[in-house]
C-alpha atoms as a PDB file:
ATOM      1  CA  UNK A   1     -98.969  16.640-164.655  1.00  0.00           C
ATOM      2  CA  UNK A   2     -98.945  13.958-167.515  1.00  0.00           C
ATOM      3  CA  UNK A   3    -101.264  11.013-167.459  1.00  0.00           C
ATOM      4  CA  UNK A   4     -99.069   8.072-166.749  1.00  0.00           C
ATOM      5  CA  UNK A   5     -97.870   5.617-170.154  1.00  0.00           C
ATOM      6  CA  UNK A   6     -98.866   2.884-170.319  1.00  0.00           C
ATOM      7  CA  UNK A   7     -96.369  -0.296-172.027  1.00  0.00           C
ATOM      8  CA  UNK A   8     -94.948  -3.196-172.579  1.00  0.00           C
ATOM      9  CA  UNK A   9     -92.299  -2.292-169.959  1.00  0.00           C
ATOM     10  CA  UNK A  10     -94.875  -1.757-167.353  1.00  0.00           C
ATOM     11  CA  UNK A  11     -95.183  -5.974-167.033  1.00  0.00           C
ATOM     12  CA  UNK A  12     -92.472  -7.585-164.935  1.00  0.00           C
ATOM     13  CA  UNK A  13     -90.099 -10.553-165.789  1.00  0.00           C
ATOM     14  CA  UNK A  14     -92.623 -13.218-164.185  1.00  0.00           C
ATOM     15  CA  UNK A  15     -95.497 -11.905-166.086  1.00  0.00           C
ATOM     16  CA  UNK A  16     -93.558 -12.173-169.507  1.00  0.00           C
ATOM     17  CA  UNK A  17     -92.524 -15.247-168.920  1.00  0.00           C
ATOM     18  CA  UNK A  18     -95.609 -16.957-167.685  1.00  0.00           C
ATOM     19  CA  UNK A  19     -97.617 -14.913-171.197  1.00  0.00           C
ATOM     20  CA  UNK A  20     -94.667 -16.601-172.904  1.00  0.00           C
ATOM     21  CA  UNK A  21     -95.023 -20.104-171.635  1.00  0.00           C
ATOM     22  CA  UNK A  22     -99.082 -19.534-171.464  1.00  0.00           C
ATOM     23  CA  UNK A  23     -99.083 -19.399-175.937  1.00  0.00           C
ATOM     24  CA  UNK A  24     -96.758 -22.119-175.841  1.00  0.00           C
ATOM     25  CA  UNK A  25     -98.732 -24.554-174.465  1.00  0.00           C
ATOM     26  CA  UNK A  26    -101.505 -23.378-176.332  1.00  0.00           C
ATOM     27  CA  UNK A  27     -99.376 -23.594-179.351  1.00  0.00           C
ATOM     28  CA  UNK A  28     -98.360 -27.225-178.134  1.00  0.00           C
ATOM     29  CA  UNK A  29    -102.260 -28.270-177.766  1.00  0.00           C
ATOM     30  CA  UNK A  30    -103.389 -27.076-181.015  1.00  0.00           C
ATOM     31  CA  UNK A  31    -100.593 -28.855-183.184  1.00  0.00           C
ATOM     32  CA  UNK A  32    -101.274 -31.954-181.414  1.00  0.00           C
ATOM     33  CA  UNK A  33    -104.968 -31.372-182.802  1.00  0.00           C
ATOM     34  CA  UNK A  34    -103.483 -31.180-185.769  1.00  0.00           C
ATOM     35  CA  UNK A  35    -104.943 -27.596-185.496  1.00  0.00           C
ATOM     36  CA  UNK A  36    -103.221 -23.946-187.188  1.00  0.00           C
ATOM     37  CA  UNK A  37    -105.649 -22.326-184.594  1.00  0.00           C
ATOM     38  CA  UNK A  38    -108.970 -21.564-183.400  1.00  0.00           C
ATOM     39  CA  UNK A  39    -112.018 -20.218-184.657  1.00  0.00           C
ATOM     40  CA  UNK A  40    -113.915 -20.051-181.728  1.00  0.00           C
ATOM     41  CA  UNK A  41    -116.307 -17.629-183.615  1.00  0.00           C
ATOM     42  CA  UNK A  42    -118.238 -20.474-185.493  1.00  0.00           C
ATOM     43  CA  UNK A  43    -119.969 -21.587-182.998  1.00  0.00           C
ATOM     44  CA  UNK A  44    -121.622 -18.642-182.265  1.00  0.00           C
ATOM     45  CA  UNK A  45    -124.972 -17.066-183.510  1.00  0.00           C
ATOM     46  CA  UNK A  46    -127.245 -13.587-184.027  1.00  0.00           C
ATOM     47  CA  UNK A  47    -130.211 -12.891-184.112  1.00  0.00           C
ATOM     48  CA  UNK A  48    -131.019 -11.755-188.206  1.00  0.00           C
ATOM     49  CA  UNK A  49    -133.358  -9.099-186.977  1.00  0.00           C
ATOM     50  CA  UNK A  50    -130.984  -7.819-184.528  1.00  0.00           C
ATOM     51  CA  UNK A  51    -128.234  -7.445-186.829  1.00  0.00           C
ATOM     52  CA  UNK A  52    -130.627  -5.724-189.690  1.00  0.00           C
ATOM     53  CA  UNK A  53    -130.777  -2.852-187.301  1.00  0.00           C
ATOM     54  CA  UNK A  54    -127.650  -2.598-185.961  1.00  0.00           C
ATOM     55  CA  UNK A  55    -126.362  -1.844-189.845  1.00  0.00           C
ATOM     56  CA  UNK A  56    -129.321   0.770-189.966  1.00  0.00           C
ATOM     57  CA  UNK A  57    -127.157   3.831-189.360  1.00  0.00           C
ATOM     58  CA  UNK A  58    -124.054   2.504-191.480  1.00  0.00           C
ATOM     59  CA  UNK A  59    -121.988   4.784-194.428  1.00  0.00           C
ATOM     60  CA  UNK A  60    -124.274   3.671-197.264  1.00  0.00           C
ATOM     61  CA  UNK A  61    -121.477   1.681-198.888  1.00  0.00           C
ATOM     62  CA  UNK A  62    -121.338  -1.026-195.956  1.00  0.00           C
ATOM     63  CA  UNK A  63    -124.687  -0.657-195.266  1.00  0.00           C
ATOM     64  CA  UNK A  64    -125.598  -1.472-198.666  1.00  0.00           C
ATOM     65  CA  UNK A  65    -123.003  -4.714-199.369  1.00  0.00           C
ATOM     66  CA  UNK A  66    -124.902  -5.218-195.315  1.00  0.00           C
ATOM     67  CA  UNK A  67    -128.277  -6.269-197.094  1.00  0.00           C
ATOM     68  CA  UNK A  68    -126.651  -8.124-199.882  1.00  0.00           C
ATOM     69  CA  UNK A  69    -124.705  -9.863-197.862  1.00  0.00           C
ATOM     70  CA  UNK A  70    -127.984 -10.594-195.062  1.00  0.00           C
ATOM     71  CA  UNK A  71    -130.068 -11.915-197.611  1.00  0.00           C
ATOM     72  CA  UNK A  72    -127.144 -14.150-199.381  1.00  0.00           C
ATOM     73  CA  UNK A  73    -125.886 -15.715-196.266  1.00  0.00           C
ATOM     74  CA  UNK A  74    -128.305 -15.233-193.469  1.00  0.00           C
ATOM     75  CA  UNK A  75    -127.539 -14.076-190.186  1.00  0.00           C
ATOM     76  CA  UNK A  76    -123.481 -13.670-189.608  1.00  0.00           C
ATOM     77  CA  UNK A  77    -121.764 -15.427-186.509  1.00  0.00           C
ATOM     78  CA  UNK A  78    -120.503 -12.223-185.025  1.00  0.00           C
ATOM     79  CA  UNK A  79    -122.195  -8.497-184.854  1.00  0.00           C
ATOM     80  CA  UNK A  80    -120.861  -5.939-183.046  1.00  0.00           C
ATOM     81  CA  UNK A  81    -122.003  -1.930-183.828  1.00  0.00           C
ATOM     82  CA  UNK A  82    -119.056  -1.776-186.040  1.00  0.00           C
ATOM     83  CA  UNK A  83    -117.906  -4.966-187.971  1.00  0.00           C
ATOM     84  CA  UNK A  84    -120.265  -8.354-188.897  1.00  0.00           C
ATOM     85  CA  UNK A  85    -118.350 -11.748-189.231  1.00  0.00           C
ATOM     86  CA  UNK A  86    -119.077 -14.541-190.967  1.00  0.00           C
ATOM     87  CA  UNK A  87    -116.949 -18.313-191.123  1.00  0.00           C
ATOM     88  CA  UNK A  88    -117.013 -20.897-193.573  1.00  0.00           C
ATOM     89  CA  UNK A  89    -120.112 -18.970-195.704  1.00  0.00           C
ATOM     90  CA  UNK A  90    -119.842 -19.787-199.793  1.00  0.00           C
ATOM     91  CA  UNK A  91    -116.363 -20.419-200.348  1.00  0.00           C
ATOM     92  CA  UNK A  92    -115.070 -18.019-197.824  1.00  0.00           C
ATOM     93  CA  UNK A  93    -113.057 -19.236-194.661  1.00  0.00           C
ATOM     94  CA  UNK A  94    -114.311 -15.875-193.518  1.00  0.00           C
ATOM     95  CA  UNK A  95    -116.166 -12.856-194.197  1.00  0.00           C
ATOM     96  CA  UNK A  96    -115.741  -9.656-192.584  1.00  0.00           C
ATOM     97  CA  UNK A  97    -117.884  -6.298-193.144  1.00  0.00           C
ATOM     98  CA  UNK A  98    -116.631  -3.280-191.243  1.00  0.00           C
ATOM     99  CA  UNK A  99    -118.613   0.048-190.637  1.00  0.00           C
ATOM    100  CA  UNK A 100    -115.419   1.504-191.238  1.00  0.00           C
ATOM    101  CA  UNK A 101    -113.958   2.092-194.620  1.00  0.00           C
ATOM    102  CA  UNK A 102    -110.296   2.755-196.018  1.00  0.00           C
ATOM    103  CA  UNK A 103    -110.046   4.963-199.463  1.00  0.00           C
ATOM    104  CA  UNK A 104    -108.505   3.287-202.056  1.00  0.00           C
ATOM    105  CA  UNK A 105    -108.356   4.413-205.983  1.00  0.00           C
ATOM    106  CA  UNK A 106    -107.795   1.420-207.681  1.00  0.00           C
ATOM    107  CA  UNK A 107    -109.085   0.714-210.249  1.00  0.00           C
ATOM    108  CA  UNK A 108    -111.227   3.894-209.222  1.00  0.00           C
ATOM    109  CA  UNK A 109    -112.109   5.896-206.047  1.00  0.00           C
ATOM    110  CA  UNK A 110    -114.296   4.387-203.992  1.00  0.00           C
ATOM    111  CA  UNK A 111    -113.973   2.446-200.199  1.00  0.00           C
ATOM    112  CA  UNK A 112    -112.770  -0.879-198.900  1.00  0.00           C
ATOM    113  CA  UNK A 113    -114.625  -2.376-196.538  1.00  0.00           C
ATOM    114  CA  UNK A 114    -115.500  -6.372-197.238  1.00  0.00           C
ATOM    115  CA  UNK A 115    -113.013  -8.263-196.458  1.00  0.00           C
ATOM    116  CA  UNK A 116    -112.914 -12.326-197.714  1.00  0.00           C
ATOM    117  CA  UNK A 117    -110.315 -15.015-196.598  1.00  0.00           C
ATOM    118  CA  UNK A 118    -109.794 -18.011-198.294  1.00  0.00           C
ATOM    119  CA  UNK A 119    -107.450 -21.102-197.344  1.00  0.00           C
ATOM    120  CA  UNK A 120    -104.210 -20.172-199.507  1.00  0.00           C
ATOM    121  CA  UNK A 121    -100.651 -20.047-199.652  1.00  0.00           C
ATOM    122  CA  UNK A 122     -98.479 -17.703-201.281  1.00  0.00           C
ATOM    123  CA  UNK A 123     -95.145 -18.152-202.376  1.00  0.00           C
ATOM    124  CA  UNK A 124     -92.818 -15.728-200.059  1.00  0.00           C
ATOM    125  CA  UNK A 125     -91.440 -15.019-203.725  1.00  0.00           C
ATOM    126  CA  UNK A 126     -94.621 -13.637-204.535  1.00  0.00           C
ATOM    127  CA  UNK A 127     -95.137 -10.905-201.771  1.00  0.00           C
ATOM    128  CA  UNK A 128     -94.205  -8.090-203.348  1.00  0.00           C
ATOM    129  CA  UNK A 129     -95.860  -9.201-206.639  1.00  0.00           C
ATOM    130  CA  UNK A 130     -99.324  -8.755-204.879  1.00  0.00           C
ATOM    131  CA  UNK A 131     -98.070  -5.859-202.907  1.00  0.00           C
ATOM    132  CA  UNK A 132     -97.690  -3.762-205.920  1.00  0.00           C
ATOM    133  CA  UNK A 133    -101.147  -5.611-208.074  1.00  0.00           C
ATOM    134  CA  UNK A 134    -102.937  -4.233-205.659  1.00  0.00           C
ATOM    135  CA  UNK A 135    -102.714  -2.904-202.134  1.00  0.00           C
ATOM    136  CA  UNK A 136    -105.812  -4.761-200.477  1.00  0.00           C
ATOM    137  CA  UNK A 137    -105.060  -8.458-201.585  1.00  0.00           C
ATOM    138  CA  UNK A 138    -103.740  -9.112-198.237  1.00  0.00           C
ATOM    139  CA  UNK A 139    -101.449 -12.675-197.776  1.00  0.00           C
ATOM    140  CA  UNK A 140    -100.658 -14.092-194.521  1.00  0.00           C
ATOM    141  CA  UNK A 141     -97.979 -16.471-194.399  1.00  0.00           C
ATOM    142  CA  UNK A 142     -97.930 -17.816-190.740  1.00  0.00           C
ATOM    143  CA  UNK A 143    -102.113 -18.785-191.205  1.00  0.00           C
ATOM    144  CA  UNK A 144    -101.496 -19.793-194.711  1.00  0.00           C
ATOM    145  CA  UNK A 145    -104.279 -17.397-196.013  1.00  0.00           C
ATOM    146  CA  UNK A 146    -105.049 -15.162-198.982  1.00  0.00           C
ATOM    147  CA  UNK A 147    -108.032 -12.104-198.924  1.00  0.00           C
ATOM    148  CA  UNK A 148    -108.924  -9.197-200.586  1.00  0.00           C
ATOM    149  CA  UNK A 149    -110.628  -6.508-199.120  1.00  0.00           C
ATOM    150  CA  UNK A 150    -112.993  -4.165-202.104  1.00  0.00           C
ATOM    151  CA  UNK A 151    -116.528  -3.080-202.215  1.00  0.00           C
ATOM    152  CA  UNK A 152    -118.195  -5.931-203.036  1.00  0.00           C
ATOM    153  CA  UNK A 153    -117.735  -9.511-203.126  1.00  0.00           C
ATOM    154  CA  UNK A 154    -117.265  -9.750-207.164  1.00  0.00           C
ATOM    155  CA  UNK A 155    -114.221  -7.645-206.640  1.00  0.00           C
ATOM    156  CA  UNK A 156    -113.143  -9.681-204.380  1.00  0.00           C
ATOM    157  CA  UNK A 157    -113.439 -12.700-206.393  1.00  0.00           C
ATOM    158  CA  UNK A 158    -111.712 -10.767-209.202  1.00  0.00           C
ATOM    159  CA  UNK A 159    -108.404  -9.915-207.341  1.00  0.00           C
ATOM    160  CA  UNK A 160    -108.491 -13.313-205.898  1.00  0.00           C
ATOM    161  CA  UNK A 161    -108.662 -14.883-209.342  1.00  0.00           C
ATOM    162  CA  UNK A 162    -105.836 -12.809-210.665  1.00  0.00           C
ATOM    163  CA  UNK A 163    -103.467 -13.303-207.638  1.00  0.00           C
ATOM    164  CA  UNK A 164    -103.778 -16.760-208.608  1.00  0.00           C
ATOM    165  CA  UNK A 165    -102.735 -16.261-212.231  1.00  0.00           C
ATOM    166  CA  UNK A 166     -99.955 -13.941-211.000  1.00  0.00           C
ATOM    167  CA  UNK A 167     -98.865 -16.396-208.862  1.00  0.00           C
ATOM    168  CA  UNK A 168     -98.856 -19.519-210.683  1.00  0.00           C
ATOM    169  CA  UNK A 169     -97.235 -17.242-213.500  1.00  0.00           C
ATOM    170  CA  UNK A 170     -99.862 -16.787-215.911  1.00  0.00           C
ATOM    171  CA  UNK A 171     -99.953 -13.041-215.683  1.00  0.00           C
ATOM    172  CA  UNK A 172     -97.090 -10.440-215.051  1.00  0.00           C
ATOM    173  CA  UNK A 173     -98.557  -7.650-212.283  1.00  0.00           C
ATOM    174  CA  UNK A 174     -99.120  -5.073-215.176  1.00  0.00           C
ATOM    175  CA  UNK A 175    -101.497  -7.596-217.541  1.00  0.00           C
ATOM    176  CA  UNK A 176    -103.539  -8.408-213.887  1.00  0.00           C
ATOM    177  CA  UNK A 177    -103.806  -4.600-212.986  1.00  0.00           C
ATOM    178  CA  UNK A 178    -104.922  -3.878-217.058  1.00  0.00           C
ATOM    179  CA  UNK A 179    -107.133  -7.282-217.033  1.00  0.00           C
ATOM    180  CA  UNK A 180    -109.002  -6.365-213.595  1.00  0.00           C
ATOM    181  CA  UNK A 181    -109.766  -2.702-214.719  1.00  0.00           C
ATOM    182  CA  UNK A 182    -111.385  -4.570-217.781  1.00  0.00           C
ATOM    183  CA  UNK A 183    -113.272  -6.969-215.945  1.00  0.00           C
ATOM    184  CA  UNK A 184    -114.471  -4.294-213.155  1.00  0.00           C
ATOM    185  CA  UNK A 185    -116.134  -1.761-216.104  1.00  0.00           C
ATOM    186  CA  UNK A 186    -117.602  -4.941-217.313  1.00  0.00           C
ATOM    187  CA  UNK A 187    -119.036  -6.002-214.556  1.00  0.00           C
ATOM    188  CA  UNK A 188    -120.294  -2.636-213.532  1.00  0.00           C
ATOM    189  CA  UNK A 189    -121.781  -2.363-217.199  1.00  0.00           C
ATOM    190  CA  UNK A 190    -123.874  -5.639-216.667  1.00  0.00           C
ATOM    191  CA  UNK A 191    -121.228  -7.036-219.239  1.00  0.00           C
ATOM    192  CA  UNK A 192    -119.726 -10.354-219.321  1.00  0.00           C
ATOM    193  CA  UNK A 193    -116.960 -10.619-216.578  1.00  0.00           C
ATOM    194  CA  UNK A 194    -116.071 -13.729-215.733  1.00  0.00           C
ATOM    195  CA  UNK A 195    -113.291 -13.200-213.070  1.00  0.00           C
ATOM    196  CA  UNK A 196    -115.800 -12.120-211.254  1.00  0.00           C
ATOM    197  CA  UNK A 197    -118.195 -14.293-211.337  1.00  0.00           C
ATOM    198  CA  UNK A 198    -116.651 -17.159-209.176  1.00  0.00           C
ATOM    199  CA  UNK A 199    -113.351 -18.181-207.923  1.00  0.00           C
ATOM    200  CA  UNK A 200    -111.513 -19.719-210.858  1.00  0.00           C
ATOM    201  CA  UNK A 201    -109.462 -22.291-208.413  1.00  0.00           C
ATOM    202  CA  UNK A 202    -110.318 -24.376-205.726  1.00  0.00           C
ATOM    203  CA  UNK A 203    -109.041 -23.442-202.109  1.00  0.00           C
ATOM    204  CA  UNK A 204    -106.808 -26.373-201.460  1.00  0.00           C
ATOM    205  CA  UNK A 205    -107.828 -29.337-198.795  1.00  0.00           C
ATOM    206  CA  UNK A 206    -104.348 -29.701-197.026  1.00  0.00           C
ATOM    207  CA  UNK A 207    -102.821 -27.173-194.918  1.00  0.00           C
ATOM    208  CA  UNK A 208    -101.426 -24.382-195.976  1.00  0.00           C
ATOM    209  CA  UNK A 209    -100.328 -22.558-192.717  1.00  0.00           C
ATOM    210  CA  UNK A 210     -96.785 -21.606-192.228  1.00  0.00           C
ATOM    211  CA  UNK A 211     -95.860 -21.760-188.831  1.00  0.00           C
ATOM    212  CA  UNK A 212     -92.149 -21.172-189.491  1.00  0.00           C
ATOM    213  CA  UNK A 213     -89.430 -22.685-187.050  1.00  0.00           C
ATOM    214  CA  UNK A 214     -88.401 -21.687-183.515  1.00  0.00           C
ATOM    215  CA  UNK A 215     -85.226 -19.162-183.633  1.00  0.00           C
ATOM    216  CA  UNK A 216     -85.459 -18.319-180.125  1.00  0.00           C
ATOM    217  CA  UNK A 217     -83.679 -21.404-177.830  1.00  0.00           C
ATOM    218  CA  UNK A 218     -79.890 -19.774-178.363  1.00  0.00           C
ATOM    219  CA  UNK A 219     -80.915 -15.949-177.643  1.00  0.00           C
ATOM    220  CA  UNK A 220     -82.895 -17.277-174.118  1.00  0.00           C
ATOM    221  CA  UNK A 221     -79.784 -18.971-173.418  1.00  0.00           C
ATOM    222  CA  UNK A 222     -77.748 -16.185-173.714  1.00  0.00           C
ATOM    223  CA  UNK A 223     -80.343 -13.519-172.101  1.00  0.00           C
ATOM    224  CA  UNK A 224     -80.831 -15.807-169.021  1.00  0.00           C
ATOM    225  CA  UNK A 225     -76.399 -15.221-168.749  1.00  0.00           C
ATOM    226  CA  UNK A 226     -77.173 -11.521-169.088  1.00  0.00           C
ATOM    227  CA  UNK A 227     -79.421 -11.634-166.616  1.00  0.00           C
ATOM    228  CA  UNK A 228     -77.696 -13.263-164.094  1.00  0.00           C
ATOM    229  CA  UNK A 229     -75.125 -10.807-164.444  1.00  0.00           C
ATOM    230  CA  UNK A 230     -77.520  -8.383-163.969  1.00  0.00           C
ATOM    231  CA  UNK A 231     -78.835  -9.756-160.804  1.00  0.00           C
ATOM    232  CA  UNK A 232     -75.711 -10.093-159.746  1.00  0.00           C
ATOM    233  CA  UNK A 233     -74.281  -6.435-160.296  1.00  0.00           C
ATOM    234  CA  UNK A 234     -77.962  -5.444-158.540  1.00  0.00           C
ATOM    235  CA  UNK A 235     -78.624  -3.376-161.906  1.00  0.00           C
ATOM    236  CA  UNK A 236     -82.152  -5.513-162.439  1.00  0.00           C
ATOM    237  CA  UNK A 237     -85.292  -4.143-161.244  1.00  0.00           C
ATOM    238  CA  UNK A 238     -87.726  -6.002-162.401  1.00  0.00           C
ATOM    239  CA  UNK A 239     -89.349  -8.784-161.026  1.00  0.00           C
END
């Protein structure tokens, strides 16, 4: 006999609706703040020492970027076995190291692993420009962030600085693909590279979330019709 599944369909009608309402009122409370969110995370602490030797047994890319990163910005906010956290460190909203690494070959083999947020928002326009420059500059629209995940943190600079010029139109994607496999050689050379020595644009002060607008009143309306018809036929079994 199969282990039973597990799902979404396994929580009743109440439950749904009470999760629902639940992240609306949170939703409610935080733009009354004034807030896009939470970051609980800042207020926390660890212990330096603590977190030296929980990173002893890491891949030796992450383990490596581990110690940079220790000695640049102290102790992180978050440690867990797998994944250290930093917010608001250098220019960064937030800094995440993982353990685990994805393989990614541009503009060379090697693995992803440090991943840096800053406050940003991209054009929708623009998605699939930094889709195809390269596949770890990650945009979020609804948070109004931009990151890029790489190696190190000069890489991440560098595709930071170049989704910029792409999307302020200074570059097409092929000059910022061509201009950061210049700038990466250089850097790794000991060369002058200066997209990656420091974020060419400020983060902007105002908000730049995108919370998008409520589609949802007119389809309740007509579910809640369905559903009484349901009720009424006795097809609903869910409470």
């Amino acid at each position: 006999m199969s282990p039973r599944r597990h799902g979404p369909e396994d929580i009743g009608t109440g439950e749904r609706m009470a999760t629902l309402g639940a992240a609306k009122s949170d939703a409610l409370r935080h733009r009354l703040r004034g807030e896009r969110g939470s970051e609980a995370g800042r207020d926390l602490t660890t212990d330096l020492r603590e977190v030296r030797s929980l990173v002893a047994d890491w891949p030796a890319g992450p383990k490596k970027v581990a110690g940079q990163m220790l000695d640049q910005y102290g102790a992180p906010n978050e440690a867990t076995p797998t994944r250290l956290l930093w917010y608001r460190n250098g220019p960064w909203r937030r800094t995440l190291l993982t353990r685990d690494e994805i393989v990614h070959h541009f503009p060379t083999a090697h693995t992803d692993f440090l991943t840096q947020y800053v406050d940003y928002r991209v054009p929708v326009e623009r998605f699939s420009d930094l889709a195809r420059f390269d596949g770890s500059c990650l945009a979020d629209r609804t948070a109004g962030e931009a990151a890029a995940r790489c190696d190190s943190e000069a890489m991440n600079i560098l595709t930071l600085n170049l989704m910029h010029d792409i999307v302020r139109g200074a570059r097409s994607v092929e000059e910022a693909r061509s201009v950061y496999a210049e700038n990466a050689a250089a850097h790794t050379m000991g060369r002058s590279a200066p997209y990656t020595e420091r974020l060419l644009f400020t983060p902007p002060e105002e908000e730049t979330g995108d919370p998008d607008e409520s589609g949802i009143a007119g389809a309740m309306a007509h579910q809640a019709a369905g559903k009484a018809k349901d009720m009424v036929r006795g097809d609903d079994d869910r409470a």
